[in-house]
C-alpha atoms as a PDB file:
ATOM      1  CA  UNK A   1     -13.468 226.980 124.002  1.00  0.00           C
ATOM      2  CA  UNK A   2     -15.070 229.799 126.112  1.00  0.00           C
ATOM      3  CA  UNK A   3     -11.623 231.214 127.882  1.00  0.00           C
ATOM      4  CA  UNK A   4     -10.663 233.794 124.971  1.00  0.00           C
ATOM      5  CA  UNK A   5     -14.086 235.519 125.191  1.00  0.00           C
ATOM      6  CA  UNK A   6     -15.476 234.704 129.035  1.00  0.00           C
ATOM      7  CA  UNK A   7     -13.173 237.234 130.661  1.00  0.00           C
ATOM      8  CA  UNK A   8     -14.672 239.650 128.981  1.00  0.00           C
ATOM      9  CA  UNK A   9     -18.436 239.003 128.227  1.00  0.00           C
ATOM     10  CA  UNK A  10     -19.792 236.643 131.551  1.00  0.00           C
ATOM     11  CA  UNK A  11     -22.990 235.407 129.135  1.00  0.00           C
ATOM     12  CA  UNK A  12     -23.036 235.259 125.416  1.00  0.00           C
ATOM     13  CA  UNK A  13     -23.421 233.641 122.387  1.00  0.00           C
ATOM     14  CA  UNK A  14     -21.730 232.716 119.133  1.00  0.00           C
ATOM     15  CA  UNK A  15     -23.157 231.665 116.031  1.00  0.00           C
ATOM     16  CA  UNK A  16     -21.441 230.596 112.706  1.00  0.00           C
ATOM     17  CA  UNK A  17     -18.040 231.355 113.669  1.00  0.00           C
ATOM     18  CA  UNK A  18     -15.481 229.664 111.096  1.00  0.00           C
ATOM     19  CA  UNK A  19     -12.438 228.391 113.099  1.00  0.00           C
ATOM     20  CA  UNK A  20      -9.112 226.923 111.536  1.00  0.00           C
ATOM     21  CA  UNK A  21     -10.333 224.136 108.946  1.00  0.00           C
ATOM     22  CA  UNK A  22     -13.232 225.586 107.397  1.00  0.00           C
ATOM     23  CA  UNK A  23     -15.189 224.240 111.651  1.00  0.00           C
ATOM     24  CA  UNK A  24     -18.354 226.085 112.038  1.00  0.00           C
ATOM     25  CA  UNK A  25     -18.858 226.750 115.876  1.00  0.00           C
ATOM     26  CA  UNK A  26     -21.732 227.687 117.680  1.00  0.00           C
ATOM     27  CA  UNK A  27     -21.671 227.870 121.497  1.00  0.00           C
ATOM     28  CA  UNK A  28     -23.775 229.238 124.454  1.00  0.00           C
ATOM     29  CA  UNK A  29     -22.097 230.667 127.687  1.00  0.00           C
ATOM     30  CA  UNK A  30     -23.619 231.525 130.818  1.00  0.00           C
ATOM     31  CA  UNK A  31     -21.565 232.459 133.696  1.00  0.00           C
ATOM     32  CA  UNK A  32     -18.304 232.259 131.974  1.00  0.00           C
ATOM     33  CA  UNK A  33     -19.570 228.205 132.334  1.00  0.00           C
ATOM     34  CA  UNK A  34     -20.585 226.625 128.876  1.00  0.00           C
ATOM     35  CA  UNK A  35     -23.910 225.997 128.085  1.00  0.00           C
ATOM     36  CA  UNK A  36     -23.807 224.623 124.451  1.00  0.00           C
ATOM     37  CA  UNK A  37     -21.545 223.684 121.775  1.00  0.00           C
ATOM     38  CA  UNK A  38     -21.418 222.755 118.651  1.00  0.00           C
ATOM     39  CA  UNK A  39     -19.262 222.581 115.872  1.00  0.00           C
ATOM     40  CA  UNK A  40     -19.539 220.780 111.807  1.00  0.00           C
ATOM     41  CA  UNK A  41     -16.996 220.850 109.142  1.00  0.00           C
ATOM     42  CA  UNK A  42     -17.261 221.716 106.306  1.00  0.00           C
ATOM     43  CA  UNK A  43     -14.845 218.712 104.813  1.00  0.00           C
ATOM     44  CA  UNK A  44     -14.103 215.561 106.681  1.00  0.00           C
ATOM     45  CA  UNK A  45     -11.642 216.343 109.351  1.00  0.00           C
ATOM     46  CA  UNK A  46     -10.187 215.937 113.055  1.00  0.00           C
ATOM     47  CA  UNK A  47      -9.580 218.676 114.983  1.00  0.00           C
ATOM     48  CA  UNK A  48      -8.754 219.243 118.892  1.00  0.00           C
ATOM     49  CA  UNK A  49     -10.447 221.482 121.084  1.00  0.00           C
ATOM     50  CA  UNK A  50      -9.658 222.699 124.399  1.00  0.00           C
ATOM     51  CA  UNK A  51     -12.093 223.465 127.354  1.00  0.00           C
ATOM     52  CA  UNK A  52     -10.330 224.407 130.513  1.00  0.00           C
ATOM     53  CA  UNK A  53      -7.834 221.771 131.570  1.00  0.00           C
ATOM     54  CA  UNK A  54      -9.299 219.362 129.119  1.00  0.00           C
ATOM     55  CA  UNK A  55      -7.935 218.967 125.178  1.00  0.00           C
ATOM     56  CA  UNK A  56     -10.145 216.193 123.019  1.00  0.00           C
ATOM     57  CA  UNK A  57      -9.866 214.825 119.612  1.00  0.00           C
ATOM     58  CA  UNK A  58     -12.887 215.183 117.927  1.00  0.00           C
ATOM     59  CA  UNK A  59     -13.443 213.376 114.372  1.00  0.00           C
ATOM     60  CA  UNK A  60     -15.621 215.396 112.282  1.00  0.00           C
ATOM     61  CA  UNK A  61     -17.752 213.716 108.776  1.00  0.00           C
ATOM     62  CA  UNK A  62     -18.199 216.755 106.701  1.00  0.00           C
ATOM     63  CA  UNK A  63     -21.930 218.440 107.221  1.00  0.00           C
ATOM     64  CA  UNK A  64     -22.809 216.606 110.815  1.00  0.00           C
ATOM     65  CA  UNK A  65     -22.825 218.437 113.252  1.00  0.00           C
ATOM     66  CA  UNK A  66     -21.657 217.056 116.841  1.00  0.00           C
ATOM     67  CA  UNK A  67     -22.084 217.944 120.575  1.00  0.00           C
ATOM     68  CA  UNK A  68     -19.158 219.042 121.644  1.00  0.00           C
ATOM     69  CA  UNK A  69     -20.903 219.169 125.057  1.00  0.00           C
ATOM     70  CA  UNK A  70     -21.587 215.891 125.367  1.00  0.00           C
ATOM     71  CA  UNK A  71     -17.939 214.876 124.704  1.00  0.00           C
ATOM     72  CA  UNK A  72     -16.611 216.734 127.763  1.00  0.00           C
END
């Protein structure tokens, strides 16, 4: 999740960012180490996201929001 935009900015934040599949993302970065993240969808929906040498399948219910964090 943070790799793209880490090498660049070491601490940041992103709010509202529509991904692939109508996912809303939010995530905290501090570090280039991830604080916070969170993504909904806005339909029901599975989608796989990638944080360093991990890739998960996360099920998404349209409108909930879920912890990515707490998947990892």
């Amino acid at each position: 999740m943070v790799a793209g935009v880490t090498t660049n900015w070491a601490e940041g934040e992103i709010s509202g960012l529509v991904a692939r599949g109508a996912i809303i993302v939010d995530m905290e970065w501090n570090d280039g180490q991830l604080q916070s993240a969170f993504v909904k969808a806005k339909y029901d929906t599975t989608c796989k996201i990638k944080y360093k040498d991990r890739i998960i399948e996360v099920r998404l219910a349209a409108g909930r929001r879920v912890d990515v964090k707490k998947l990892l």
